[in-house]
PDB file of N, CA and C in Angstrom:
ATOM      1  N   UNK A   1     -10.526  -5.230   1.465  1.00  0.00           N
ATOM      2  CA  UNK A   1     -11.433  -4.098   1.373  1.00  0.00           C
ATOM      3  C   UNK A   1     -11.396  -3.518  -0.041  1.00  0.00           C
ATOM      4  N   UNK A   2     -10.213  -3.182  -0.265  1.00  0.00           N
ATOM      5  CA  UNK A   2      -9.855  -2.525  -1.460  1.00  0.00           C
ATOM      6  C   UNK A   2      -9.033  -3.144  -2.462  1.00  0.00           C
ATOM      7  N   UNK A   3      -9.880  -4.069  -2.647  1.00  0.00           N
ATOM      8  CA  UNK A   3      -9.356  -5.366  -3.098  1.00  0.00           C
ATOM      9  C   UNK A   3      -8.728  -5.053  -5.236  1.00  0.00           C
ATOM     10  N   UNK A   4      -7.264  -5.166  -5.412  1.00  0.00           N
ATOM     11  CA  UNK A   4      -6.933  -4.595  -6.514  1.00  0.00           C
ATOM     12  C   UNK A   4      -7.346  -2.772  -6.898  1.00  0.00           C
ATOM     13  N   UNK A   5      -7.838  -2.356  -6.243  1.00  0.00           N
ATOM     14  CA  UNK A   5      -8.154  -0.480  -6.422  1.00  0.00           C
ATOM     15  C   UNK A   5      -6.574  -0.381  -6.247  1.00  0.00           C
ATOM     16  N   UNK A   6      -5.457   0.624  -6.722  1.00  0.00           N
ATOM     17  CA  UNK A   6      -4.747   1.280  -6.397  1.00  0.00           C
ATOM     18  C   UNK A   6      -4.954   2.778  -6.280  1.00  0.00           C
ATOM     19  N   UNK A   7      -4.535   3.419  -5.332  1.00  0.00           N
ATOM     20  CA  UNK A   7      -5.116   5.120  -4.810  1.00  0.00           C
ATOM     21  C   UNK A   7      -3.554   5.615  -5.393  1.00  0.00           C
ATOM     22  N   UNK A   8      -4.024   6.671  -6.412  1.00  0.00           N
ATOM     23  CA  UNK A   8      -2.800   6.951  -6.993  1.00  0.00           C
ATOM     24  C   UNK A   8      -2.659   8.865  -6.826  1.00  0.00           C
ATOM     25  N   UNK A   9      -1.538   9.045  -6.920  1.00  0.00           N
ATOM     26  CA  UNK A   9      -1.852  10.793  -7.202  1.00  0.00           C
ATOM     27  C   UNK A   9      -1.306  11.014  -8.917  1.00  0.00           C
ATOM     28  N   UNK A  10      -1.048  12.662  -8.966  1.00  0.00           N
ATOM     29  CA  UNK A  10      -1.227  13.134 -10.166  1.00  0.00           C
ATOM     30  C   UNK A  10       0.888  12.915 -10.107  1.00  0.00           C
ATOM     31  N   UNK A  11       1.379  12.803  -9.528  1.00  0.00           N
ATOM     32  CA  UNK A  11       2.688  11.885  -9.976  1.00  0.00           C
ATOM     33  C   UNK A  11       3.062  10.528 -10.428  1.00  0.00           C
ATOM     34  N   UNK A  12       1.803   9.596 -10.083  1.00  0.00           N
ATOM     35  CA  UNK A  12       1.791   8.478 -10.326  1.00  0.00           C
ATOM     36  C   UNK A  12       1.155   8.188 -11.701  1.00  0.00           C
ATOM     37  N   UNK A  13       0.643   9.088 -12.189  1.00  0.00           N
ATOM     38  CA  UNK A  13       0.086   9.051 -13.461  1.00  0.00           C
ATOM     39  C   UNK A  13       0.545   8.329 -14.509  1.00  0.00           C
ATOM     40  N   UNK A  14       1.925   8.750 -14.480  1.00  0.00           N
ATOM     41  CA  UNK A  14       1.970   8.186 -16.048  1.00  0.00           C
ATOM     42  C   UNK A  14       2.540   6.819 -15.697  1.00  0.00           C
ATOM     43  N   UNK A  15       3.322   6.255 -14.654  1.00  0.00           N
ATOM     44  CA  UNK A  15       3.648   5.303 -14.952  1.00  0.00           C
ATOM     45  C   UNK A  15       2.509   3.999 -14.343  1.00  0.00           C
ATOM     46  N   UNK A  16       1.580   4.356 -13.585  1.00  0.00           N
ATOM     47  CA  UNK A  16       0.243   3.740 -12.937  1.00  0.00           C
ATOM     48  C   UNK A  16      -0.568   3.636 -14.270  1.00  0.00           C
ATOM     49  N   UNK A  17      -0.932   4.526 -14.859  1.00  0.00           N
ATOM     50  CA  UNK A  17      -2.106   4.360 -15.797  1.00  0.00           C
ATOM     51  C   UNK A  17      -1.142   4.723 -17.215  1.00  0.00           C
ATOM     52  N   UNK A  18      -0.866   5.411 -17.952  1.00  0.00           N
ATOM     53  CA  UNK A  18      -0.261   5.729 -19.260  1.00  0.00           C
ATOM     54  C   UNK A  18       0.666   4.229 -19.453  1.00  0.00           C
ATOM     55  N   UNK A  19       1.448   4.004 -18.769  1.00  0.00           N
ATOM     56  CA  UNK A  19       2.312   2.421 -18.937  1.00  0.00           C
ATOM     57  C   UNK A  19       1.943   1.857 -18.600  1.00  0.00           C
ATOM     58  N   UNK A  20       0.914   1.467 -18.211  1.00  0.00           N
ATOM     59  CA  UNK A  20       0.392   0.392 -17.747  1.00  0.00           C
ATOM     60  C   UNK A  20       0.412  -0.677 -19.392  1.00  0.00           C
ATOM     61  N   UNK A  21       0.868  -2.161 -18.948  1.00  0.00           N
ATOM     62  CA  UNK A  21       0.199  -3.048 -19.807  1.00  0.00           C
ATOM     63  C   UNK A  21      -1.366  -3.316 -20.192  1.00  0.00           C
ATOM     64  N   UNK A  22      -2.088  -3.407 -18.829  1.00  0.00           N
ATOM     65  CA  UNK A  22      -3.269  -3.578 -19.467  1.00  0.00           C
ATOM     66  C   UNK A  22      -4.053  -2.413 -19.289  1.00  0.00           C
ATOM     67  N   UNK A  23      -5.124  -2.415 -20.034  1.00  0.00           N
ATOM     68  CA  UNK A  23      -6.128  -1.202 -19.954  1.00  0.00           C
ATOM     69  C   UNK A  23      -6.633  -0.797 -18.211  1.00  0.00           C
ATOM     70  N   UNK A  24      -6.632   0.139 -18.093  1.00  0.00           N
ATOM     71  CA  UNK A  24      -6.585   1.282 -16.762  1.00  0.00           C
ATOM     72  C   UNK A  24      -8.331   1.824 -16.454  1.00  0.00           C
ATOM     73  N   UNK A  25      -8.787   1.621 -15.379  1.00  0.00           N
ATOM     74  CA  UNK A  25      -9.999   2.339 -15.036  1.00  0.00           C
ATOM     75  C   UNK A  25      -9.097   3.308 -13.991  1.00  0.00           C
ATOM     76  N   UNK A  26      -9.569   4.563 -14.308  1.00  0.00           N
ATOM     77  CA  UNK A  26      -9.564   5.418 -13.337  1.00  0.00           C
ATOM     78  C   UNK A  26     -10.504   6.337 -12.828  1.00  0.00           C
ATOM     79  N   UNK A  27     -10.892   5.796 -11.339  1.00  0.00           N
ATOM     80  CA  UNK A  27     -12.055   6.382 -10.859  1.00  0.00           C
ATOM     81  C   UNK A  27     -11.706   7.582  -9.822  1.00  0.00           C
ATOM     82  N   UNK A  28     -12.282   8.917 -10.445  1.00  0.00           N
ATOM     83  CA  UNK A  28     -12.176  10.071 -10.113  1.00  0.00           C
ATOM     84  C   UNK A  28     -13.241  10.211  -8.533  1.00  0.00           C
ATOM     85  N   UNK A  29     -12.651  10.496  -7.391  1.00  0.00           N
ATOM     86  CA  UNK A  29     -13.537  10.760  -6.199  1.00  0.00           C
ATOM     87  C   UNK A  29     -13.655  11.734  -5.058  1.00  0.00           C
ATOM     88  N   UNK A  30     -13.722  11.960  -4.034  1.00  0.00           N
ATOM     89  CA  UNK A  30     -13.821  12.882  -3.404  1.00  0.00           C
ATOM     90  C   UNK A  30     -14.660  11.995  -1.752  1.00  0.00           C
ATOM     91  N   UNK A  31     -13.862  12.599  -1.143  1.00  0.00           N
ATOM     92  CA  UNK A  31     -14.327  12.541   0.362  1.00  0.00           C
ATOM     93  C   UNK A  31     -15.541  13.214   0.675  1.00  0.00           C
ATOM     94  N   UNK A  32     -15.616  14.110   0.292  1.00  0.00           N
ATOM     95  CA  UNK A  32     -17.078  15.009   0.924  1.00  0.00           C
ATOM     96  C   UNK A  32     -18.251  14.355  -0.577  1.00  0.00           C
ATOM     97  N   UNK A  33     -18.081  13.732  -1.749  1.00  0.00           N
ATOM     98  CA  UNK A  33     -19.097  13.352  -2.607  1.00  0.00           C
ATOM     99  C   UNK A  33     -19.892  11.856  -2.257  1.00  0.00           C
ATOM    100  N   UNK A  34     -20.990  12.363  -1.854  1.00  0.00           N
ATOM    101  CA  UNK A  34     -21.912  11.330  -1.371  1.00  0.00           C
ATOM    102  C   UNK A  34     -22.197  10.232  -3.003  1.00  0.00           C
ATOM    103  N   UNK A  35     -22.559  10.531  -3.734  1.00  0.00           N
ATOM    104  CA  UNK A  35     -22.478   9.973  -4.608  1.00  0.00           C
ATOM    105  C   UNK A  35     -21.290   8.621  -4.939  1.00  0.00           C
ATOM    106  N   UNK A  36     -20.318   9.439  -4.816  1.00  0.00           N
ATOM    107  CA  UNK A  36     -18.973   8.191  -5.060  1.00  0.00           C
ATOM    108  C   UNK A  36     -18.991   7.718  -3.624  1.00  0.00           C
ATOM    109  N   UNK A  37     -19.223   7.348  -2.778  1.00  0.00           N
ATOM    110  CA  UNK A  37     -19.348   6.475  -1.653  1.00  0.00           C
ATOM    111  C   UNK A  37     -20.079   5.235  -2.108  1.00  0.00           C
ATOM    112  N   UNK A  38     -21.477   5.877  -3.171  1.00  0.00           N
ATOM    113  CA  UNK A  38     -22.577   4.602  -3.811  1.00  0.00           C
ATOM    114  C   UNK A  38     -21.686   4.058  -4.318  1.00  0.00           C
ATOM    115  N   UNK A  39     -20.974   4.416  -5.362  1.00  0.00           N
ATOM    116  CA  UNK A  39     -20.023   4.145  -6.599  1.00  0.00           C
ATOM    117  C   UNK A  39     -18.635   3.015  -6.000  1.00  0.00           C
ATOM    118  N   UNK A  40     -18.239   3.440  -4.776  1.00  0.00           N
ATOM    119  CA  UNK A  40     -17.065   2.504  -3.898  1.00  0.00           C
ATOM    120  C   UNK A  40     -17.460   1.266  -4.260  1.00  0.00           C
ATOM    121  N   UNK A  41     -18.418   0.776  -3.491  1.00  0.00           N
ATOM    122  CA  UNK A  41     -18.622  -0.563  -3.410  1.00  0.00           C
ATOM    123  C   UNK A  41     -18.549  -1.534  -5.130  1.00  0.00           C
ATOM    124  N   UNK A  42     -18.989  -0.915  -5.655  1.00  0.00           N
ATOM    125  CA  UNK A  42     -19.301  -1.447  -7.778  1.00  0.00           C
ATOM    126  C   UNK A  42     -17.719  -1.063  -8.045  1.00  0.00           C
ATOM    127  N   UNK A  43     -17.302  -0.267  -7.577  1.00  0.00           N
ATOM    128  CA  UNK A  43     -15.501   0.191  -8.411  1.00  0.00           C
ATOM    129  C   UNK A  43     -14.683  -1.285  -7.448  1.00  0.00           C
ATOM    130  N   UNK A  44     -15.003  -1.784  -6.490  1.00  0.00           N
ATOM    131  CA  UNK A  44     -14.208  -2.850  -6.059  1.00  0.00           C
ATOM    132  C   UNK A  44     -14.732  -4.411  -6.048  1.00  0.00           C
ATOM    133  N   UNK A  45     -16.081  -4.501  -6.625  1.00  0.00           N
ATOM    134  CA  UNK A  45     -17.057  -5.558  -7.349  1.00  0.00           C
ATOM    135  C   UNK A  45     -15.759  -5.601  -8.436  1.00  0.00           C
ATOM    136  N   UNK A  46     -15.946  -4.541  -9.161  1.00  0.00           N
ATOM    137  CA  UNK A  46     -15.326  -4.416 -10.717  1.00  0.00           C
ATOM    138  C   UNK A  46     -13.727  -4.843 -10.455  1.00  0.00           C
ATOM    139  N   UNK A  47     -12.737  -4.565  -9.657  1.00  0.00           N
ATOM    140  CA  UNK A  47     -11.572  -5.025  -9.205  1.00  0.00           C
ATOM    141  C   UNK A  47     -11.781  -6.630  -9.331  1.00  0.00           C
ATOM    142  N   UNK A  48     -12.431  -6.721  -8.501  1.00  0.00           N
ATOM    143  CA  UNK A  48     -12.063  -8.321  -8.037  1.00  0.00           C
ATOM    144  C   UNK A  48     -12.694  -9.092  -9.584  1.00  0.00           C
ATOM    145  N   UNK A  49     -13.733  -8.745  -9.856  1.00  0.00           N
ATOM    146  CA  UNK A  49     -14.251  -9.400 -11.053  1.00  0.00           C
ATOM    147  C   UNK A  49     -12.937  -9.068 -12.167  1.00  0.00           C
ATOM    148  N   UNK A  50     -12.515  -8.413 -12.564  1.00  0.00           N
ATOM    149  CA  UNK A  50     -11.680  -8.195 -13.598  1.00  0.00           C
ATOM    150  C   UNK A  50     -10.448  -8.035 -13.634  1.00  0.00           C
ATOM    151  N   UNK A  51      -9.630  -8.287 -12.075  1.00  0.00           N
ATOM    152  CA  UNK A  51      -7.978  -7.942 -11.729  1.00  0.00           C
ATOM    153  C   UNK A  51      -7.057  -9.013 -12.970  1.00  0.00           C
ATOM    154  N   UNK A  52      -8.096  -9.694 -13.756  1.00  0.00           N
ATOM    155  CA  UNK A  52      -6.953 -10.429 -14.893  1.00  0.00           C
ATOM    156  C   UNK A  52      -6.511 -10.004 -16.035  1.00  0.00           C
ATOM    157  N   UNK A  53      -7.547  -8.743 -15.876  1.00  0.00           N
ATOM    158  CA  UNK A  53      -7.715  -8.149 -17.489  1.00  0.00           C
ATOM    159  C   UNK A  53      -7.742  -6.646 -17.314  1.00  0.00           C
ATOM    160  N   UNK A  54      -7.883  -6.078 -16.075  1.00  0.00           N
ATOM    161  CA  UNK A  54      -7.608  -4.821 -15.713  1.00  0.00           C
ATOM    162  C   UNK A  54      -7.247  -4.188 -14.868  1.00  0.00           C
ATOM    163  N   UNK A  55      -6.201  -2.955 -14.897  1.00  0.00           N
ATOM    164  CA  UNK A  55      -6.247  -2.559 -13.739  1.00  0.00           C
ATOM    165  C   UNK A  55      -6.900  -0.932 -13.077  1.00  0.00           C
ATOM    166  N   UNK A  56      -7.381  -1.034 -11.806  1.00  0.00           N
ATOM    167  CA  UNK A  56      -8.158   0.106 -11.244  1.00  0.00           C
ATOM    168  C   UNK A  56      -7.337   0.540 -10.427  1.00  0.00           C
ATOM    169  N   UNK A  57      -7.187   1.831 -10.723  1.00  0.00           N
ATOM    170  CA  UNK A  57      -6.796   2.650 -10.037  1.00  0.00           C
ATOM    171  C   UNK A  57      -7.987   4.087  -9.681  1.00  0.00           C
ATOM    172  N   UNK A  58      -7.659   4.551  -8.390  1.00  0.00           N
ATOM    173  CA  UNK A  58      -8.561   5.657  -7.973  1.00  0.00           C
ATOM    174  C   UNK A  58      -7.641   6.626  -7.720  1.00  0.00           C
ATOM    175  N   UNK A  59      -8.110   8.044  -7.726  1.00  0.00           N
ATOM    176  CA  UNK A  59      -7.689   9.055  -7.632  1.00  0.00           C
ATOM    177  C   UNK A  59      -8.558  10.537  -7.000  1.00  0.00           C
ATOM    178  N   UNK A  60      -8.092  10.962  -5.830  1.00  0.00           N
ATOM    179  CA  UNK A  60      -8.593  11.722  -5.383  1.00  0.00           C
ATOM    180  C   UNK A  60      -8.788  13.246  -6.005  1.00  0.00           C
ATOM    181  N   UNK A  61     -10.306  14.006  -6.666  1.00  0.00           N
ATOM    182  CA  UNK A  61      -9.929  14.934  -7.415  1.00  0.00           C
ATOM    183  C   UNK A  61      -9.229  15.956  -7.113  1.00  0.00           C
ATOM    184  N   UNK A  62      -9.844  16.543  -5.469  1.00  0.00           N
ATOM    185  CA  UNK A  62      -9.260  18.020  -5.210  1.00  0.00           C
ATOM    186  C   UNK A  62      -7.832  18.306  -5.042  1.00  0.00           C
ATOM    187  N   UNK A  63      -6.635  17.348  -4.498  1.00  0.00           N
ATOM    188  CA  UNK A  63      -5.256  17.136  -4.569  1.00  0.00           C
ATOM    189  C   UNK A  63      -4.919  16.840  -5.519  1.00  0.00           C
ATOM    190  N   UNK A  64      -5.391  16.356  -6.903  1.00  0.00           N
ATOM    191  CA  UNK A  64      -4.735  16.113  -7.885  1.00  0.00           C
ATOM    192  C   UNK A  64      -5.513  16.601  -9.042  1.00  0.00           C
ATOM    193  N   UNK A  65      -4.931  17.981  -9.311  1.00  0.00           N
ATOM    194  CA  UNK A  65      -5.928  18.716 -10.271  1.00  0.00           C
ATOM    195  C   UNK A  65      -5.302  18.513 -11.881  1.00  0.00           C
ATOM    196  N   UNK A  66      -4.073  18.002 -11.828  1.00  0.00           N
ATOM    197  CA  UNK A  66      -3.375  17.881 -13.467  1.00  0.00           C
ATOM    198  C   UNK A  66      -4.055  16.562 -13.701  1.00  0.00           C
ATOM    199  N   UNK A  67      -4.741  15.723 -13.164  1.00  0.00           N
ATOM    200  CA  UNK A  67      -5.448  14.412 -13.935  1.00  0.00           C
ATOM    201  C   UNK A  67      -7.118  14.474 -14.116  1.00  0.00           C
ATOM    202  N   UNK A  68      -7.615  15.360 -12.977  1.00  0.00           N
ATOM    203  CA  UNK A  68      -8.245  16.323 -13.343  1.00  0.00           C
ATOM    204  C   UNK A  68      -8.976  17.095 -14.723  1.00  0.00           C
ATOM    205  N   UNK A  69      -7.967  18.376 -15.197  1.00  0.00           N
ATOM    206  CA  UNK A  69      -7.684  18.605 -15.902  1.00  0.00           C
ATOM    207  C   UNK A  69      -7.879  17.520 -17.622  1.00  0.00           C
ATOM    208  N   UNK A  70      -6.543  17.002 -17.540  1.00  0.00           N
ATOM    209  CA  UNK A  70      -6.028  16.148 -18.164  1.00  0.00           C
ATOM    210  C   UNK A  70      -7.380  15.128 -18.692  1.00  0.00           C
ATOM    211  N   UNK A  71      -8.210  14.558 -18.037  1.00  0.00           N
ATOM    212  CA  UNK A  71      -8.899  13.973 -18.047  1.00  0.00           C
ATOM    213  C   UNK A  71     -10.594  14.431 -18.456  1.00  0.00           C
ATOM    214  N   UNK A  72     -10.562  16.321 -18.159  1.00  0.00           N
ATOM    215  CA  UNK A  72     -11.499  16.733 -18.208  1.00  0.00           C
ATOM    216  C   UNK A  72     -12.563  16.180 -17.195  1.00  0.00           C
ATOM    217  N   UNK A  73     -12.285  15.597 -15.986  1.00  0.00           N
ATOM    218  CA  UNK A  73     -13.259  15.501 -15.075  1.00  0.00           C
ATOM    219  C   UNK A  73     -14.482  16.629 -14.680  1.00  0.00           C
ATOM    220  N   UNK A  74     -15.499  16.958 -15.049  1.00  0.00           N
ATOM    221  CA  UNK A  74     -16.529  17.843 -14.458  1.00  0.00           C
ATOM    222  C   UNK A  74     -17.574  17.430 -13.441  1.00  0.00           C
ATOM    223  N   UNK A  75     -17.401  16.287 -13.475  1.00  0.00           N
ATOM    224  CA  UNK A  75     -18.617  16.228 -12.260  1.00  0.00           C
ATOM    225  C   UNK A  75     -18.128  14.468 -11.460  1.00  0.00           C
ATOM    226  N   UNK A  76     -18.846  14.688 -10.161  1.00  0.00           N
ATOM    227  CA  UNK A  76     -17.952  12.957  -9.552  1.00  0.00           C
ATOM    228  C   UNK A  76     -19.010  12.304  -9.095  1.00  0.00           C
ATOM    229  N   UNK A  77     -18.944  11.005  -9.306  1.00  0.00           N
ATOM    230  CA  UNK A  77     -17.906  10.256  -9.058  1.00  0.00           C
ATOM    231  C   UNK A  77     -17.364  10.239 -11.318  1.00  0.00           C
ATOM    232  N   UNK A  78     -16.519   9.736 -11.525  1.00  0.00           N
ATOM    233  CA  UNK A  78     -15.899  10.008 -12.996  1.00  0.00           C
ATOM    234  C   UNK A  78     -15.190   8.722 -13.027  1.00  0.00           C
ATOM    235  N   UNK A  79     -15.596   8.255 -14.392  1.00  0.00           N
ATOM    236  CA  UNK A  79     -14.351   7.157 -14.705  1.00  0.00           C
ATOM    237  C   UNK A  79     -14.112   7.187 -15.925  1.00  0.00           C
ATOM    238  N   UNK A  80     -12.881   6.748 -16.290  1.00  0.00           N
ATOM    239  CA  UNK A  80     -12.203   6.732 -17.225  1.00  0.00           C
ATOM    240  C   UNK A  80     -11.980   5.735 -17.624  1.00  0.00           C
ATOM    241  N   UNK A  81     -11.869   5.107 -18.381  1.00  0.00           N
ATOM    242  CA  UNK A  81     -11.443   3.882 -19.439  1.00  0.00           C
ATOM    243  C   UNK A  81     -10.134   3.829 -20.326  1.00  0.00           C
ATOM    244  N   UNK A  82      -9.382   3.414 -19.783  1.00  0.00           N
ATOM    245  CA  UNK A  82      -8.151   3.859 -20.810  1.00  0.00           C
ATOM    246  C   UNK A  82      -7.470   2.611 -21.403  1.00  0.00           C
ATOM    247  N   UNK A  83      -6.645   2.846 -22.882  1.00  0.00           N
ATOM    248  CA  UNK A  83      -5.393   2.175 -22.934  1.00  0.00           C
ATOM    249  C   UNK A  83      -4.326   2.965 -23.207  1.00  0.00           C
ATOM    250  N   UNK A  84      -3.589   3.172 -22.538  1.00  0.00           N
ATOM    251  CA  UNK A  84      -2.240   3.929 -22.895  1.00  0.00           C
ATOM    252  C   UNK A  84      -2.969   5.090 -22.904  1.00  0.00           C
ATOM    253  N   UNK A  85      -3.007   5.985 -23.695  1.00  0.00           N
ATOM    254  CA  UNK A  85      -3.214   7.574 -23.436  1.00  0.00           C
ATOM    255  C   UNK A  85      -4.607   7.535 -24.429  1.00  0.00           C
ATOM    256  N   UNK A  86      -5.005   6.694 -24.800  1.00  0.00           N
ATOM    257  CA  UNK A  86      -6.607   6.782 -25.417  1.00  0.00           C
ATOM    258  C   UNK A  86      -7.394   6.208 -24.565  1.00  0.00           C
ATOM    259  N   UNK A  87      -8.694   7.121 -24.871  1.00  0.00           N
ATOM    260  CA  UNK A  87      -9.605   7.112 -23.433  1.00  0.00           C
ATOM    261  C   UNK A  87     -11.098   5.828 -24.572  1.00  0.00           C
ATOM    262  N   UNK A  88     -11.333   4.777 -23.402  1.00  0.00           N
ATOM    263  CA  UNK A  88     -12.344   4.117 -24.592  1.00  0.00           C
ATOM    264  C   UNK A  88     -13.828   3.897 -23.816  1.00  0.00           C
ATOM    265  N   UNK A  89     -13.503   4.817 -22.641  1.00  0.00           N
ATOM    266  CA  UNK A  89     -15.285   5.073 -22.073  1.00  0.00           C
ATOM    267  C   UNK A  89     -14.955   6.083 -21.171  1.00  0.00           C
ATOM    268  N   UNK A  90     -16.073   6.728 -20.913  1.00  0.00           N
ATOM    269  CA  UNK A  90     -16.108   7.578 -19.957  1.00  0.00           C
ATOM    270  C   UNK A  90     -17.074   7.824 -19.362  1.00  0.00           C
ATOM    271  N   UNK A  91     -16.984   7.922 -18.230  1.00  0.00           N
ATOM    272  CA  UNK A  91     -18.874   8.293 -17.403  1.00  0.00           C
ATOM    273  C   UNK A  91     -18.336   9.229 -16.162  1.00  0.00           C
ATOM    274  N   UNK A  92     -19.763  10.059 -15.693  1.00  0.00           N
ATOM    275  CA  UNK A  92     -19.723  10.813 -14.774  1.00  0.00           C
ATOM    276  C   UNK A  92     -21.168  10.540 -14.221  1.00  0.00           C
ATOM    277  N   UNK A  93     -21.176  10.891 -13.100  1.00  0.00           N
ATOM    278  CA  UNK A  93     -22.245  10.604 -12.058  1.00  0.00           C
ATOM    279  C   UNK A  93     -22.328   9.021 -11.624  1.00  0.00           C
ATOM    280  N   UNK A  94     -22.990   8.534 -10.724  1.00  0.00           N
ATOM    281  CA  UNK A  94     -23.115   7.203  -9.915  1.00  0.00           C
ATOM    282  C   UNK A  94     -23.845   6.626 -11.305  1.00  0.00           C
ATOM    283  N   UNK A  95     -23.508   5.344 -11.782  1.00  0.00           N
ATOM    284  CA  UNK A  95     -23.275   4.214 -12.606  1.00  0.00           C
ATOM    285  C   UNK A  95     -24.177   2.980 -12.359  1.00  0.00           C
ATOM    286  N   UNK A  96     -24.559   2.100 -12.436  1.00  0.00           N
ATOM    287  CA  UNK A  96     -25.239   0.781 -12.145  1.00  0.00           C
ATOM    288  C   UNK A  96     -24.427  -0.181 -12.089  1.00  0.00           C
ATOM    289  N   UNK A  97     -24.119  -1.271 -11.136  1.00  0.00           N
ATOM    290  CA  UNK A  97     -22.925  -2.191 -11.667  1.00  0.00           C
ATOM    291  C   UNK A  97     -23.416  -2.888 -12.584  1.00  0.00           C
ATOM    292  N   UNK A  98     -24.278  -3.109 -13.024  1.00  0.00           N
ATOM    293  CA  UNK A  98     -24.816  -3.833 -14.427  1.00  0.00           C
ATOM    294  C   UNK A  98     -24.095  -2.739 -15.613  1.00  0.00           C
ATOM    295  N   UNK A  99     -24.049  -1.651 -15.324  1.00  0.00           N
ATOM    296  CA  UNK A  99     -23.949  -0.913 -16.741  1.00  0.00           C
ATOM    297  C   UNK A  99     -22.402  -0.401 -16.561  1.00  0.00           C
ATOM    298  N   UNK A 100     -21.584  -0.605 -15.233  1.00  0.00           N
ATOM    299  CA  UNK A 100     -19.962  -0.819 -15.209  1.00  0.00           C
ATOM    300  C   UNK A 100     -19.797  -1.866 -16.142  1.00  0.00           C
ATOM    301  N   UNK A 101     -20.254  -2.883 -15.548  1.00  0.00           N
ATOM    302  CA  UNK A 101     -19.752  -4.424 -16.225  1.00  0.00           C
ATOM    303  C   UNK A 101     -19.628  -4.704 -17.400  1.00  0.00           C
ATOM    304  N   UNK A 102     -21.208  -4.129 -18.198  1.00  0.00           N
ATOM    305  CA  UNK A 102     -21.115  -4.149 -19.554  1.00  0.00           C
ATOM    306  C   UNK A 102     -20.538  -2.920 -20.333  1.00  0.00           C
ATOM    307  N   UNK A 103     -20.278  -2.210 -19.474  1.00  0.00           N
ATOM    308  CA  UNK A 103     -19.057  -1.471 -20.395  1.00  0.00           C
ATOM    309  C   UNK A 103     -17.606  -1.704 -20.062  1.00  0.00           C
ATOM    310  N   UNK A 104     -17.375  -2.124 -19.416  1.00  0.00           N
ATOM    311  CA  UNK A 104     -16.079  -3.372 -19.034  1.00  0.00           C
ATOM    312  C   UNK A 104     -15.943  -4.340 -20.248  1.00  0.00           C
ATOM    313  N   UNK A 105     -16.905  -5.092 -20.089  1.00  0.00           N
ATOM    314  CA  UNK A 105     -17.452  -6.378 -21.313  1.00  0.00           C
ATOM    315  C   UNK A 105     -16.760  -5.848 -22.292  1.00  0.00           C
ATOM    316  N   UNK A 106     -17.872  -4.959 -22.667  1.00  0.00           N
ATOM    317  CA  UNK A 106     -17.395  -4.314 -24.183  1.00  0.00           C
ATOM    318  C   UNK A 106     -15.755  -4.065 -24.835  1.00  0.00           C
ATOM    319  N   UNK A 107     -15.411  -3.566 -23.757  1.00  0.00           N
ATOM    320  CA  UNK A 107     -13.906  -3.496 -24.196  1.00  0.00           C
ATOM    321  C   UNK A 107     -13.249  -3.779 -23.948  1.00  0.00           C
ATOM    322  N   UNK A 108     -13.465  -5.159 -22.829  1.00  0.00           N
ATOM    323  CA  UNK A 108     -12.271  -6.210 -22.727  1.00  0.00           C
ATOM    324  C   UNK A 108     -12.281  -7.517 -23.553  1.00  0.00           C
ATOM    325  N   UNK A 109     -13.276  -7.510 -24.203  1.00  0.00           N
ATOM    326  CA  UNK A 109     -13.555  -8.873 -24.596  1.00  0.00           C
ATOM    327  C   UNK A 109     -12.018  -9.217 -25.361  1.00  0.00           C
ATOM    328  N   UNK A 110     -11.071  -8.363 -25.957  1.00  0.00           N
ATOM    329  CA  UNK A 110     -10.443  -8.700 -26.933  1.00  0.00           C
ATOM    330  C   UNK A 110      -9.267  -8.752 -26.288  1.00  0.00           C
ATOM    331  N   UNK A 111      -8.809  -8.938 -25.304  1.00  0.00           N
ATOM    332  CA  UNK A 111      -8.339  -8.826 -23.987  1.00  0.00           C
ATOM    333  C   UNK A 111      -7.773 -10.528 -24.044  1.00  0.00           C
TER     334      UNK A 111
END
């Protein structure tokens, strides 16, 4: 189902995404946001297509407000692009999986 997604909280942070070896998607969501329900299905397309070169992790916003924060999340569904503590995309609102992918592309190629 949730094929490579890891569901992380705001304790798992640093060593899930900040140490991580390879570059980190973290997709910001919410139970009651109809929007990131669209967004589910393309965030685990994007898993399985890329579990060699990245890893996804999700994170629920309203229980975990220091990544939140941290991240400057304002609106959901939210993702983040990271390596180590530099952020190298970011989006908010429902996405296209054409326009996940190629911003995936973009910054894994060197990967």
């Amino acid at each position: 189902m949730n094929k490579g997604v890891i569901t992380i909280t705001d304790a798992e942070l640093e060593t899930e995404v900040l140490q991580s070896e390879q570059p980190v998607l973290v997709y910001f969501w919410a139970s009651w946001c109809g929007p990131c329900q669209l967004m589910s299905p393309v965030i685990n397309l994007a898993a399985a297509t890329y579990s060699d070169r990245l890893k996804i992790v999700k994170i629920e916003a309203d229980p975990n407000p220091v990544a939140v924060k941290q991240y400057k999340v304002e609106g959901l569904p939210a993702l983040r692009l990271l390596r180590g503590e530099t952020v190298l995309a970011s989006t908010e609102g429902v996405i296209s999986k054409n326009k996940l992918l190629s911003l995936l592309d973009i910054h894994l190629t060197d990967n």
